[in-house]
Protein backbone atom coordinates (compact mmCIF):
# COMPACT_ATOMS: atom_id res chain seq x y z
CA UNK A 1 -25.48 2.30 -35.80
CA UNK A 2 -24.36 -0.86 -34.25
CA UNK A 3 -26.78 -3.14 -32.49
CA UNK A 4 -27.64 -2.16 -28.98
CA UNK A 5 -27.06 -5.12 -26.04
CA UNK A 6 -27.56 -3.92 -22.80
CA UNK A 7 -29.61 -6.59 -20.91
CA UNK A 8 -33.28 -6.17 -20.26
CA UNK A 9 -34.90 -8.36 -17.21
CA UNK A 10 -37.93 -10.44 -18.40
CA UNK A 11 -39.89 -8.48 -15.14
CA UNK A 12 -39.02 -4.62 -16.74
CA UNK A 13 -40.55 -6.13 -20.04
CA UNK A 14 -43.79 -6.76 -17.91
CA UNK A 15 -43.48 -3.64 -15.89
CA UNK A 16 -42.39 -1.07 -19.13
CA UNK A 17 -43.09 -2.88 -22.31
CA UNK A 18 -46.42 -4.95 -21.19
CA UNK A 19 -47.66 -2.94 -18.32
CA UNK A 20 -51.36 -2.99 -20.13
CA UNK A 21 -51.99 -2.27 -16.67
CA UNK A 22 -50.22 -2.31 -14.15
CA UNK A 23 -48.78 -4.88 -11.29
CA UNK A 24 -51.51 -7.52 -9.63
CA UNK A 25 -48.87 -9.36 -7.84
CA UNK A 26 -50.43 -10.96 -5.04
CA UNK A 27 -48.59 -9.01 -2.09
CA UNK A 28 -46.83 -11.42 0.48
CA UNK A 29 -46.39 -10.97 4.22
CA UNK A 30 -44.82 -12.81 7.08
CA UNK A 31 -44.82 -12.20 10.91
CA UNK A 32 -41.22 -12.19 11.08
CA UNK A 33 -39.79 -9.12 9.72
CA UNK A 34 -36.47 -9.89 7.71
CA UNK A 35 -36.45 -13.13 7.55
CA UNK A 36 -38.16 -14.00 4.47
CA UNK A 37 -40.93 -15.79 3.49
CA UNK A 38 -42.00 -19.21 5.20
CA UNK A 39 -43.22 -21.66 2.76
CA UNK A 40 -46.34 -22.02 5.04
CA UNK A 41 -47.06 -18.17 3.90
CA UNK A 42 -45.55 -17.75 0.45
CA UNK A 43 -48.88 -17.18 -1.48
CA UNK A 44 -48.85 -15.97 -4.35
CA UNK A 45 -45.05 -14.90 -4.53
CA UNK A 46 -44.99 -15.56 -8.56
CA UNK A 47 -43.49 -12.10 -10.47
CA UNK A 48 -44.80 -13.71 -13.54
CA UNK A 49 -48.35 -13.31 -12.11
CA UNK A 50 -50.70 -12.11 -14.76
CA UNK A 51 -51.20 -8.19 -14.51
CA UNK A 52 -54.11 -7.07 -13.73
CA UNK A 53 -55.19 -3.30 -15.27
CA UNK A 54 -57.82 -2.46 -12.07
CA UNK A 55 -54.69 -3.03 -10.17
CA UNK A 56 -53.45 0.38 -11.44
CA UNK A 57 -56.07 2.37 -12.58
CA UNK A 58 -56.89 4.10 -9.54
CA UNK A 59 -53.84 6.58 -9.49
CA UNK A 60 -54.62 7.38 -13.52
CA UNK A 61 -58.07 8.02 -13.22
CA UNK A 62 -58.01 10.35 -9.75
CA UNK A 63 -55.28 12.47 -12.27
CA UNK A 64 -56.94 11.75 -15.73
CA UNK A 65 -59.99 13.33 -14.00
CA UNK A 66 -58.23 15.97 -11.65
CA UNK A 67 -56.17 17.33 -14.88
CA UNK A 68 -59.73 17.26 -16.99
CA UNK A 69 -61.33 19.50 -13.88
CA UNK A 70 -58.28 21.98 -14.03
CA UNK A 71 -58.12 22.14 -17.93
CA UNK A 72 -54.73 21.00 -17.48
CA UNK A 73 -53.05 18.30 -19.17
CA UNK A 74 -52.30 15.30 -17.12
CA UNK A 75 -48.05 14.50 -16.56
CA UNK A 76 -48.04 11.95 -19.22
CA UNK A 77 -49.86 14.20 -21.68
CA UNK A 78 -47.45 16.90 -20.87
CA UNK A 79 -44.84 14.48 -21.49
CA UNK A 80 -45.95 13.15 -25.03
CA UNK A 81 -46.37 16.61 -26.27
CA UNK A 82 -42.02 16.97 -25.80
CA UNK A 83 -41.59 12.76 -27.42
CA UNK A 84 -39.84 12.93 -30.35
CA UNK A 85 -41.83 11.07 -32.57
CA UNK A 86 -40.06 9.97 -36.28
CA UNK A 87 -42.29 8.25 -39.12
CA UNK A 88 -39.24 6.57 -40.12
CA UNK A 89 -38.18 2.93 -39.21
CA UNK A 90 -37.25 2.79 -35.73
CA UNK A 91 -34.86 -0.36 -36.24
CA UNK A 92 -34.86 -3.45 -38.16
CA UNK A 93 -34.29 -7.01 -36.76
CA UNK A 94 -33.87 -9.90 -39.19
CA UNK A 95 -34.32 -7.20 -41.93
CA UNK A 96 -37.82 -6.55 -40.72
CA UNK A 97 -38.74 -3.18 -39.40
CA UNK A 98 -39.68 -2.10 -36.32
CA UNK A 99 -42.01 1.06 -36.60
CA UNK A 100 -43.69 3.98 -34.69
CA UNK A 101 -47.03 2.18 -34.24
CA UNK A 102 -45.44 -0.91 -32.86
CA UNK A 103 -43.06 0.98 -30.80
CA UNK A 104 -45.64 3.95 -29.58
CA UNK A 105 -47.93 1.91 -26.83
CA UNK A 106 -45.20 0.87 -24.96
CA UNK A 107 -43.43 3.92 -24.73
CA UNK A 108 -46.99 5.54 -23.70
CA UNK A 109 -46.81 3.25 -20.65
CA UNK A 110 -43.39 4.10 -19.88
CA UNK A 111 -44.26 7.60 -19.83
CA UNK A 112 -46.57 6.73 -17.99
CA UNK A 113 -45.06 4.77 -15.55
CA UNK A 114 -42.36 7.42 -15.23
CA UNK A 115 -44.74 10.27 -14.18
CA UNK A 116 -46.50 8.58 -11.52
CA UNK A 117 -43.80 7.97 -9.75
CA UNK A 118 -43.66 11.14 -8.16
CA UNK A 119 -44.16 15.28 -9.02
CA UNK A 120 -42.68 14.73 -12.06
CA UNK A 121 -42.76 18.31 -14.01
CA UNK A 122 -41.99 17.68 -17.76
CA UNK A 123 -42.11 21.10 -18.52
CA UNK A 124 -38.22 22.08 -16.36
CA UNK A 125 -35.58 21.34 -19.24
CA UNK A 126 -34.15 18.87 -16.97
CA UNK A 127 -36.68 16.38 -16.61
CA UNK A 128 -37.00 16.41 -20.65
CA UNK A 129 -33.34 16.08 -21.02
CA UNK A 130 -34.25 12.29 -19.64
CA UNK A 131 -37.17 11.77 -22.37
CA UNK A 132 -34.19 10.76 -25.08
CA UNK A 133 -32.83 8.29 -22.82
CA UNK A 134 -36.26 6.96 -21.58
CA UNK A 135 -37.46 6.71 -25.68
CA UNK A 136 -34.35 4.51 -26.64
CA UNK A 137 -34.31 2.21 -23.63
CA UNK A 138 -38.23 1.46 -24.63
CA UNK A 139 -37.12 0.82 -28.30
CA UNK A 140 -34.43 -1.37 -26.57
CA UNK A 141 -37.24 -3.27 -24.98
CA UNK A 142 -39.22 -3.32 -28.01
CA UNK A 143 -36.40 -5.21 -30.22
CA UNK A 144 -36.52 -7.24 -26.79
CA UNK A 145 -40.44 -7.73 -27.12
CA UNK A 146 -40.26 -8.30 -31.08
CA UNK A 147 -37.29 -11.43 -30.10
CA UNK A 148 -39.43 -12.61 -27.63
CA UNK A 149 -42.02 -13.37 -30.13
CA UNK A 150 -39.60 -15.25 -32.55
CA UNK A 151 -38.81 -17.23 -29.19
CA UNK A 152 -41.97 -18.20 -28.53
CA UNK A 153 -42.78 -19.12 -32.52
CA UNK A 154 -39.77 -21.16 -32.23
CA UNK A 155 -40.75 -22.96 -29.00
CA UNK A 156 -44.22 -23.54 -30.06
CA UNK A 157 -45.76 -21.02 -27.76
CA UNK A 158 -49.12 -19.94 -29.50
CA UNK A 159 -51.34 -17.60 -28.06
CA UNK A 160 -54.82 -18.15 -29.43
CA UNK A 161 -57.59 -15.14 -31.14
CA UNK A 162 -59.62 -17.02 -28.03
CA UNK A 163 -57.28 -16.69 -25.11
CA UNK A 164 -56.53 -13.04 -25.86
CA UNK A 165 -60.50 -12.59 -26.34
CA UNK A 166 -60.89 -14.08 -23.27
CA UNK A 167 -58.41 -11.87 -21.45
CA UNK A 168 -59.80 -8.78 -22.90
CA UNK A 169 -63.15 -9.21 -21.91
CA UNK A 170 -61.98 -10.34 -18.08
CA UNK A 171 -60.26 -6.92 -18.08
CA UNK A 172 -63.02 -4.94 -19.58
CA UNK A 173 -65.28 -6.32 -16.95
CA UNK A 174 -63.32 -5.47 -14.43
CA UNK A 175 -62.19 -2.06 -15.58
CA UNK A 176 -65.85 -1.07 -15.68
CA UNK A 177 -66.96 -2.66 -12.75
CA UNK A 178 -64.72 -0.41 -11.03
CA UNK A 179 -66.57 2.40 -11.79
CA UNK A 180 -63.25 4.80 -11.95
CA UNK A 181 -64.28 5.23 -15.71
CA UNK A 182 -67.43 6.46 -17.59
CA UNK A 183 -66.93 4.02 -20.42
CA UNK A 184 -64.47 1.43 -22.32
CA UNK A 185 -63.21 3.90 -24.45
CA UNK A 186 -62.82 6.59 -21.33
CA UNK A 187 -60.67 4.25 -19.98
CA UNK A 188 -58.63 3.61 -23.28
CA UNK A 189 -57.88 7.76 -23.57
CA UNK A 190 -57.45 8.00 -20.38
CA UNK A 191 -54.42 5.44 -20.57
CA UNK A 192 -53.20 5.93 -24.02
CA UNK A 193 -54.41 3.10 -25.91
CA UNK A 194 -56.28 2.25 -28.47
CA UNK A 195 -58.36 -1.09 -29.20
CA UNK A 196 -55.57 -2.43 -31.29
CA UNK A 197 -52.65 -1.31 -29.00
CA UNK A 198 -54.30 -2.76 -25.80
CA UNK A 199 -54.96 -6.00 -27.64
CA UNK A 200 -51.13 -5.96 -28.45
CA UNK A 201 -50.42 -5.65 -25.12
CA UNK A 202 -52.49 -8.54 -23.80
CA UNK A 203 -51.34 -10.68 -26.64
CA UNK A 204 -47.52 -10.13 -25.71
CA UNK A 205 -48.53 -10.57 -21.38
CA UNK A 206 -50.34 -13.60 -22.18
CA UNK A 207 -47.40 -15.04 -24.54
CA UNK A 208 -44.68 -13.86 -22.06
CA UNK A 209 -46.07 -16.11 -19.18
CA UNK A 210 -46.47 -18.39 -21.32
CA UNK A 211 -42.90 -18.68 -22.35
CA UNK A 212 -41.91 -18.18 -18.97
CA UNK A 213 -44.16 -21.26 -17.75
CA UNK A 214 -42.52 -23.43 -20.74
CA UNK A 215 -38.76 -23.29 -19.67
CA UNK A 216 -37.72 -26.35 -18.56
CA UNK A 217 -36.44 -25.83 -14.82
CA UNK A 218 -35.42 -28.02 -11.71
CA UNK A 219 -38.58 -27.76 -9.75
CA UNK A 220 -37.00 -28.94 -6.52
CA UNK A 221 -35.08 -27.25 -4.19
CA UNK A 222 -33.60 -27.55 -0.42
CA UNK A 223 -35.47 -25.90 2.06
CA UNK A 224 -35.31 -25.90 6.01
CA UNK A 225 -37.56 -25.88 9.01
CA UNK A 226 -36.35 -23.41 11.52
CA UNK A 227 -37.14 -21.26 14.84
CA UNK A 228 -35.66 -18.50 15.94
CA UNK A 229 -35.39 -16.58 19.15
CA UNK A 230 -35.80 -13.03 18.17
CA UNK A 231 -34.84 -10.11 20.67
CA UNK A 232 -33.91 -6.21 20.53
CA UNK A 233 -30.63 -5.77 22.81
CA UNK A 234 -26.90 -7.88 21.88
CA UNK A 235 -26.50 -8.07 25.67
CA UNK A 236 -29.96 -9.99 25.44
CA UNK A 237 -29.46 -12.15 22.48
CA UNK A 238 -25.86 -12.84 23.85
CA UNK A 239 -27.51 -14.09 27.48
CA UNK A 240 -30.19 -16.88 25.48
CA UNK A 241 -27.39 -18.18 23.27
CA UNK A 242 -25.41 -18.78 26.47
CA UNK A 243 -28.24 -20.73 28.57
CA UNK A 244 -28.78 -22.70 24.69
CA UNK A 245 -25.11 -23.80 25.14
CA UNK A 246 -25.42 -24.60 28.83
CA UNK A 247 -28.36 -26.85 27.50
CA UNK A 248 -31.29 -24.76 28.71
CA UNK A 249 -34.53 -25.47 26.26
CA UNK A 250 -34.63 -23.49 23.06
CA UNK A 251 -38.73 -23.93 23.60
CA UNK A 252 -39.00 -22.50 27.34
CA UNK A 253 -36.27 -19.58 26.20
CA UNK A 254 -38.11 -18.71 23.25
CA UNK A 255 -41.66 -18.60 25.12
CA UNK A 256 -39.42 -16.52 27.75
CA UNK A 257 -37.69 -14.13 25.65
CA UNK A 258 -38.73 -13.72 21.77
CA UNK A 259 -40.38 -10.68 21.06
CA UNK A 260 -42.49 -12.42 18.56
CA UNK A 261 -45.42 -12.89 20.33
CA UNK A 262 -47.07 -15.31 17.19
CA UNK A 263 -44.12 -17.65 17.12
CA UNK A 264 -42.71 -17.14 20.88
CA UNK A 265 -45.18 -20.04 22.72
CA UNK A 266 -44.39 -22.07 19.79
CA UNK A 267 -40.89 -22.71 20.95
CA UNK A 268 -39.96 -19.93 17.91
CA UNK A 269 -41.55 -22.02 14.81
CA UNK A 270 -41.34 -20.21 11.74
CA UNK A 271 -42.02 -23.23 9.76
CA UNK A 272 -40.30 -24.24 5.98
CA UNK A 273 -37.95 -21.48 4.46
CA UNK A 274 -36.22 -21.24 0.79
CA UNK A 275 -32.77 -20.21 1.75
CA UNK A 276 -32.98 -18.46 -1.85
CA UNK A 277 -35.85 -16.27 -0.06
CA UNK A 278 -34.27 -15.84 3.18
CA UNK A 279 -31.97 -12.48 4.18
CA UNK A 280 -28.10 -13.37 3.25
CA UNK A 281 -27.27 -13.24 6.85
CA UNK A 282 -29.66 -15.50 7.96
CA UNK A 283 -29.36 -17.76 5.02
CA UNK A 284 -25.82 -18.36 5.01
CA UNK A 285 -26.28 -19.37 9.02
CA UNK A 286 -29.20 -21.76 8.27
CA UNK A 287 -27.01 -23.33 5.08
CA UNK A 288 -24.85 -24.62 7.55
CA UNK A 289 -26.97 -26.07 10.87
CA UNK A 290 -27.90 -29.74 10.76
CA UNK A 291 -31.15 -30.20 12.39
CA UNK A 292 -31.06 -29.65 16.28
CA UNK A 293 -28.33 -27.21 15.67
CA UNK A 294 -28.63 -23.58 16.59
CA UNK A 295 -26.74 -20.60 16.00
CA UNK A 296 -24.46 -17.70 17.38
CA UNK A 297 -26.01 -14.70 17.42
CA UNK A 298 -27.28 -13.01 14.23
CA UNK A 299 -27.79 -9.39 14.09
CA UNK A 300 -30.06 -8.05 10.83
CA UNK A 301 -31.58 -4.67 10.56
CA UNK A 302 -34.55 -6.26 12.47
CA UNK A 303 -32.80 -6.74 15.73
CA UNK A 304 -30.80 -9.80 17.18
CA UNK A 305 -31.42 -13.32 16.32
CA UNK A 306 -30.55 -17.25 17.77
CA UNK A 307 -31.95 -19.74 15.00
CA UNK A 308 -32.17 -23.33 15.05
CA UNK A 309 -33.19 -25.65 12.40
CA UNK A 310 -35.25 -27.92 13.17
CA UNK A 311 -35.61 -29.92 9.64
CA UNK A 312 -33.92 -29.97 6.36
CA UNK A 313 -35.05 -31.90 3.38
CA UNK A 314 -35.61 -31.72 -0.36
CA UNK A 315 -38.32 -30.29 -1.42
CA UNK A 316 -40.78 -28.95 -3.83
CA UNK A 317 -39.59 -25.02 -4.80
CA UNK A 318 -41.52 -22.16 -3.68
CA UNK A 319 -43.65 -20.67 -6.32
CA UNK A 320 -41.04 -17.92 -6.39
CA UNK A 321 -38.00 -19.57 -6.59
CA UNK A 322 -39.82 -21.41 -9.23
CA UNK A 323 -40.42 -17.96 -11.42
CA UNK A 324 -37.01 -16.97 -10.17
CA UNK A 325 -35.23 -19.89 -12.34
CA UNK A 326 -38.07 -19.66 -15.38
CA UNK A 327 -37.12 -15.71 -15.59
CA UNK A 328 -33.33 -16.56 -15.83
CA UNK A 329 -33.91 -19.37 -18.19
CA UNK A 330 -35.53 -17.09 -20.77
CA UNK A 331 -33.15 -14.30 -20.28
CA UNK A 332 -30.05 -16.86 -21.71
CA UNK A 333 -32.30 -17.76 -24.36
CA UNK A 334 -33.19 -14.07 -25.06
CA UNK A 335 -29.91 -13.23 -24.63
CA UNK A 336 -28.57 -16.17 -26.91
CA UNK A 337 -31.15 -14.48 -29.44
CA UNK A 338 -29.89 -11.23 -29.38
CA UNK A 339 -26.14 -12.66 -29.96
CA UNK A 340 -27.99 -14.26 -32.74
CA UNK A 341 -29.58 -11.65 -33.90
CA UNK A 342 -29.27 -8.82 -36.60
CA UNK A 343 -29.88 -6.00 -35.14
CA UNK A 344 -29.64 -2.32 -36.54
CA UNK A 345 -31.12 0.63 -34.46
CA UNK A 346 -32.03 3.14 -36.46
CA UNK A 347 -32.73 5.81 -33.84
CA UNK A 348 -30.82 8.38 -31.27
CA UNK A 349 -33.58 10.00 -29.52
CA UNK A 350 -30.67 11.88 -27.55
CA UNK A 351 -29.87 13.69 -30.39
CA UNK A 352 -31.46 16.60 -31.43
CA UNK A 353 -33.29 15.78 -34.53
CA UNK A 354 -31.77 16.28 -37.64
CA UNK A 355 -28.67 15.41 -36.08
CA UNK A 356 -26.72 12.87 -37.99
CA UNK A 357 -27.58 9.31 -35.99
């Protein structure tokens, strides 16, 4: 079978492939709906943010326990007694083999993943129809995974016996501080892993944001300083832009009309913006205004909008544009590896087994 190259994003290697728990993204908020986020607010905005596992062990262990209670299997057990599991080698890259055991803990989070999302019932025909497709898109991400280690050997990237001691123990801690678990190895059952597959999956988080931190990126970018005038009726929005022309005072209009009370007696300030984080129709707008310039009216799903920029300049990215350009980075140079690459896929898990591949 010829080599499989359908792209894989560098964040649905974190979220299927290295999930060891889940998705402790710092969540980030600002008071203006739609408009994106203010560099004054941005946080934590990093997708590369280390996972945390307490960050999604709530939702297992409520239907770990629940299914334990019932004498039911939970939807992930239900689904890994349909898998299709083959002792065989599951692919070879370079000539070296990819097998079950290295493929197995990452499909067990995709699983999962998969039936948490909703009442998913593995039992109707249907749903298992999708299990083929779902088994060779996580060996897809698992060639991924095993080229993403080659990457990092050839970039110097080493992950220490220390750092992924470290990391285990943090998690542990936290994991059983929680008290959503009676024990360690509770917690390990109740999640599909084992001691050696969770330390796999640590070892390959830990060396993925560290690849991700080593490409070499521009770590400026241009980023403006704007208020806006936000309102709920066109006839409205269309009224303020007109006293703006006439030269009425985008302060006194905003403290008169916005209906964002946090910004409105600020003349409107939203503060420092990444037009990269900024909605489209907004950004394009702001691209284009030289400070003390302001805008025709903008209409988003938020409402109407007049925005003026108050400052542009140069400056240093947000953290998220930042992970932005680090995540496309080392998806060329995955990519450029895969090209490289020889890669045979061994496996069909859509075909009935038995069933010449």
């Amino acid at each position: 079978m010829s080599a499989m190259r359908s792209p894989v994003l560098v964040l649905l290697l974190i979220a299927v492939g290295l999930s060891a728990a889940g998705c402790g993204s710092a969540a980030v908020s600002t008071n203006t709906p739609g408009l994106g986020t203010p560099m004054t607010t941005s946080a934590a905005a990093n997708p590369a943010v280390t996972p945390s596992p307490q960050a999604a062990v709530a939702a297992p262990a409520e239907m770990a326990t629940g299914a334990a209670a019932a004498g039911t299997p939970s939807p992930d057990e239900t689904a890994m007694q349909y898998i299709r599991r083959v002792d065989t080698p599951l692919a070879k890259v370079n000539g070296q083999e990819i097998t079950w055991e290295y493929y197995e803990p990452s499909l067990r989070q995709a699983v999962r993943i998969v039936s948490r999302q909703g009442n998913v019932n593995w039992n109707d025909p249907a749903m298992r129809q999708r299990l083929g497709q779902l088994q060779n898109d996580v060996l897809t991400q698992t060639v991924d995974r095993w080229l993403l280690r080659k990457i990092a050997a050839d970039q110097g990237v080493a992950v220490s016996p220390e750092q992924v001691q470290a990391k285990i123990d943090g998690e542990k801690a936290g994991i059983l501080a929680s008290d959503l678990y009676e024990s360690w190895e509770a917690y390990l059952e109740a999640n599909g892993y084992t001691e050696q597959s969770f330390e796999q999956v640590i070892y390959d988080t830990l060396m993925l944001l560290m690849l991700l931190n080593a490409q070499q990126v521009e770590t400026q970018e241009l980023q403006v300083r704007i208020a806006h005038i936000s309102v709920d009726e066109s006839a409205t929005a269309q009224a303020v832009a007109a006293r703006l022309k006439a030269g009425e005072s985008f302060n006194d209009l905003a403290a008169q009309y916005s209906t964002d009370e946090q910004t409105k007696d600020m003349g409107g300030d939203l503060g420092w913006f990444s037009l990269d984080l900024m909605l489209p129709e907004l950004s394009g707008v702001a691209a284009t205004l030289e400070p003390g310039q302001f805008s025709d009216v903008i209409q988003t799903r938020y409402g109407f909008t007049v925005l003026i920029v108050l400052e542009r300049e140069v400056r240093d990215a947000d953290p998220a544009v930042l992970a932005r350009r680090q995540q496309a980075a080392l998806m060329a140079v995955l990519q450029g590896e895969r090209e490289r690459a020889e890669i045979e896929i061994l496996v069909d898990f859509n075909k009935a087994e038995g069933e010449p591949e």
